[in-house]
N, C-alpha and C. Protein backbone atom coordinates (compact mmCIF):
# COMPACT_ATOMS: atom_id res chain seq x y z
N UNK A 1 -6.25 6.42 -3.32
CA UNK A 1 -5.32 5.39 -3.71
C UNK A 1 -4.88 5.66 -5.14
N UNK A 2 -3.71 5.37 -5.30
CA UNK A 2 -3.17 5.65 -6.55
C UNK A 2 -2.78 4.48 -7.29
N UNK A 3 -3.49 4.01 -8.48
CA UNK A 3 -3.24 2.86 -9.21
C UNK A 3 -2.43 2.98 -10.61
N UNK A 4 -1.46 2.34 -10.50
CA UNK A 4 -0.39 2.45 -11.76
C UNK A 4 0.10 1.48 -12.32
N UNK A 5 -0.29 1.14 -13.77
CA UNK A 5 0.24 -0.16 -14.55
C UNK A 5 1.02 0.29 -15.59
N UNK A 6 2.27 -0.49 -15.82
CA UNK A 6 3.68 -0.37 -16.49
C UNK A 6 3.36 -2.14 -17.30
N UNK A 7 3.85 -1.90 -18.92
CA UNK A 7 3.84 -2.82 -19.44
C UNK A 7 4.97 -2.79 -20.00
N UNK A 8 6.11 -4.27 -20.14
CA UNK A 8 6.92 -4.09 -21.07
C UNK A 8 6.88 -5.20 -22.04
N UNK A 9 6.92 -4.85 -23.21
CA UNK A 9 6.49 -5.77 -24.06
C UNK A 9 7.65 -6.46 -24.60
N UNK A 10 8.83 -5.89 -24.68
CA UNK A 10 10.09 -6.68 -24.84
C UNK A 10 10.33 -7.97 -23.92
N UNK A 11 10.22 -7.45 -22.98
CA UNK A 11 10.63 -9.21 -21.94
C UNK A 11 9.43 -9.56 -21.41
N UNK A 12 7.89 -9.10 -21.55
CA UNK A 12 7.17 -9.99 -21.63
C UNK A 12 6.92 -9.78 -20.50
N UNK A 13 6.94 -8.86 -19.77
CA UNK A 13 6.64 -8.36 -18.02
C UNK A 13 5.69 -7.70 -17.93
N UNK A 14 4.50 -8.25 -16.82
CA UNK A 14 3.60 -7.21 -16.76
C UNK A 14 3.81 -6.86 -15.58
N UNK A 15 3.35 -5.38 -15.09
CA UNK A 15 3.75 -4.82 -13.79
C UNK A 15 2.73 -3.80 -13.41
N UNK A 16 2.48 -4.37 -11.95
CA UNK A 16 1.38 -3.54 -11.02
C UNK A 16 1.64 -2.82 -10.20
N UNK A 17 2.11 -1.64 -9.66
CA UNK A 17 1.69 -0.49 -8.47
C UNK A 17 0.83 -0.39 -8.14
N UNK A 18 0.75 -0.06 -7.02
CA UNK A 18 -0.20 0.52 -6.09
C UNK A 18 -0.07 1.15 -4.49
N UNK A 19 -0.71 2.54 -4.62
CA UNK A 19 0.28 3.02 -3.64
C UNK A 19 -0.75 3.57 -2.58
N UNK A 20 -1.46 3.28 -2.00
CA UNK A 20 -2.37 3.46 -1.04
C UNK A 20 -1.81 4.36 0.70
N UNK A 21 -2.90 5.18 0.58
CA UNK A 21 -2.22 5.90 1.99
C UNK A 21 -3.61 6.04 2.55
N UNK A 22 -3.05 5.70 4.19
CA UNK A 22 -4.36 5.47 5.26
C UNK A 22 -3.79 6.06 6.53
N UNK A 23 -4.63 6.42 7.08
CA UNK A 23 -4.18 6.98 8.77
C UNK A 23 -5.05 5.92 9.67
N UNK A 24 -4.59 6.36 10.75
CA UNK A 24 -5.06 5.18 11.57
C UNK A 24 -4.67 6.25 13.31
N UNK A 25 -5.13 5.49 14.29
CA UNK A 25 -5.67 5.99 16.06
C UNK A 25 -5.19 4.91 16.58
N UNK A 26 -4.83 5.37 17.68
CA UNK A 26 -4.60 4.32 18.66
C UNK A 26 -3.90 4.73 20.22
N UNK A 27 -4.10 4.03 21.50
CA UNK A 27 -3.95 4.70 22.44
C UNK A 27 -2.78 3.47 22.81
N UNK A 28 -1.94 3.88 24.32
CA UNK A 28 -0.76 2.90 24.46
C UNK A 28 -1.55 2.94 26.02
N UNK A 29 -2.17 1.65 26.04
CA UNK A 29 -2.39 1.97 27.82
C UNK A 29 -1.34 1.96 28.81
N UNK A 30 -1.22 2.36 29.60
CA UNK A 30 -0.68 2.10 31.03
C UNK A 30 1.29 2.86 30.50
N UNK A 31 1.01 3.56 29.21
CA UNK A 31 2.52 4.03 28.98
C UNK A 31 2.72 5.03 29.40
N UNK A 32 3.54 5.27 30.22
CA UNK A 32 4.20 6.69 31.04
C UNK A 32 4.28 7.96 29.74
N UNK A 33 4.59 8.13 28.81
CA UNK A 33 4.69 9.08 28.25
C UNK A 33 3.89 9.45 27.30
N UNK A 34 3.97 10.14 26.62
CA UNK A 34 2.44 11.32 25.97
C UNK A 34 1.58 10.31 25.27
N UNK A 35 2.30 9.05 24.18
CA UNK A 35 1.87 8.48 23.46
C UNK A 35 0.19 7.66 24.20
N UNK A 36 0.23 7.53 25.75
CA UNK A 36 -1.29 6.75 26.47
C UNK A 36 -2.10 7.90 25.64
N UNK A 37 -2.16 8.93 25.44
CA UNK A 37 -3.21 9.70 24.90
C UNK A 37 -3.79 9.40 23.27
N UNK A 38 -4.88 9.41 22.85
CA UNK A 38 -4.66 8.72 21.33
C UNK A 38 -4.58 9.70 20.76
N UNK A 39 -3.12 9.24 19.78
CA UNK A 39 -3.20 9.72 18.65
C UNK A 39 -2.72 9.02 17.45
N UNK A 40 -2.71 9.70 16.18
CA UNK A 40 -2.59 9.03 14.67
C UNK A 40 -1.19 9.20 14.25
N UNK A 41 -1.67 8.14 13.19
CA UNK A 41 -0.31 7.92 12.28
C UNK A 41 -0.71 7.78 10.81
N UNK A 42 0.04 8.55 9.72
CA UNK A 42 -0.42 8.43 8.40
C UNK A 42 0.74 7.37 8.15
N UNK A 43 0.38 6.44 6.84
CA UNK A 43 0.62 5.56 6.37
C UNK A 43 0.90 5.43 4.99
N UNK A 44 1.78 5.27 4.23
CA UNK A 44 1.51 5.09 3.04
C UNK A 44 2.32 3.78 2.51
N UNK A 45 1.54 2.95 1.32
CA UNK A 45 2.17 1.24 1.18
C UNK A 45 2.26 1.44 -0.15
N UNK A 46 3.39 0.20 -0.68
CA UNK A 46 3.79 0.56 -1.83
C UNK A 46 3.96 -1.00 -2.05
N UNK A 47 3.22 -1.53 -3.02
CA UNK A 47 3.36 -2.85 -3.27
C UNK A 47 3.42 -2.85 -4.75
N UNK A 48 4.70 -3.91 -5.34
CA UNK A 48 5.02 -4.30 -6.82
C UNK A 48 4.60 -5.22 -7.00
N UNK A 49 3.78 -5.88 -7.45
CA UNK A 49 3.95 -7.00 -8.01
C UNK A 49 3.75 -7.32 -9.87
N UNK A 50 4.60 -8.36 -10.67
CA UNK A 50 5.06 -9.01 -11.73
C UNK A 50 4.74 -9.90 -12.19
N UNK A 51 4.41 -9.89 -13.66
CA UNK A 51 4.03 -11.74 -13.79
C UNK A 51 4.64 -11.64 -15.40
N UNK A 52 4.85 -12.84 -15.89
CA UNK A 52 4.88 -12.61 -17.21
C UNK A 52 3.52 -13.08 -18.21
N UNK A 53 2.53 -13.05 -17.55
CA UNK A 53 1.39 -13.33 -17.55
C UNK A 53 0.22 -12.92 -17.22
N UNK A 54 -0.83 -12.42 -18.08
CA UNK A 54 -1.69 -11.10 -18.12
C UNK A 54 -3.22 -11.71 -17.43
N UNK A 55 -3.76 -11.58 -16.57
CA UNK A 55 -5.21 -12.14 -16.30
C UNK A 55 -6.31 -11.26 -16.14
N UNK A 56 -6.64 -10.64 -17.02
CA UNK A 56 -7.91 -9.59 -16.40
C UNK A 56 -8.71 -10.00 -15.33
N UNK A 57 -8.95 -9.08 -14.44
CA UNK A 57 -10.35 -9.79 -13.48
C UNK A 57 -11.15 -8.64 -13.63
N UNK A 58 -12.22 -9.19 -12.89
CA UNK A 58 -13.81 -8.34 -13.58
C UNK A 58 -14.35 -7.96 -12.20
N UNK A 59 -14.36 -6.85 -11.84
CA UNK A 59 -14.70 -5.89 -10.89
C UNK A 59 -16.66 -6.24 -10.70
């Protein structure tokens, strides 16, 4: 997972990334074509979120 923090101190914005990539299995029952057999899918998520307001939390 890739964690990335952007601060701007002019307008007072704080800003979070995070860009996480996962694979995952899965079978399609009763589907006529190749996909009934299991197989994977890689994934990758990309979430922003903003505040103008800073809160540390404690791991």
């Amino acid at each position: 997972m890739t964690l990335s923090t952007q601060t701007q101190p002019t307008c007072g914005l704080y800003s979070l990334k995070v860009h996480p990539q996962f694979c995952s299995a899965h079978t399609l029952r009763d589907y006529p074509g190749d996909c009934r057999r299991l197989h994977g899918h890689n994934w990758k998520v990309e979430t922003d979120n903003a505040s103008v307001r800073y809160s540390e939390v404690a791991a």
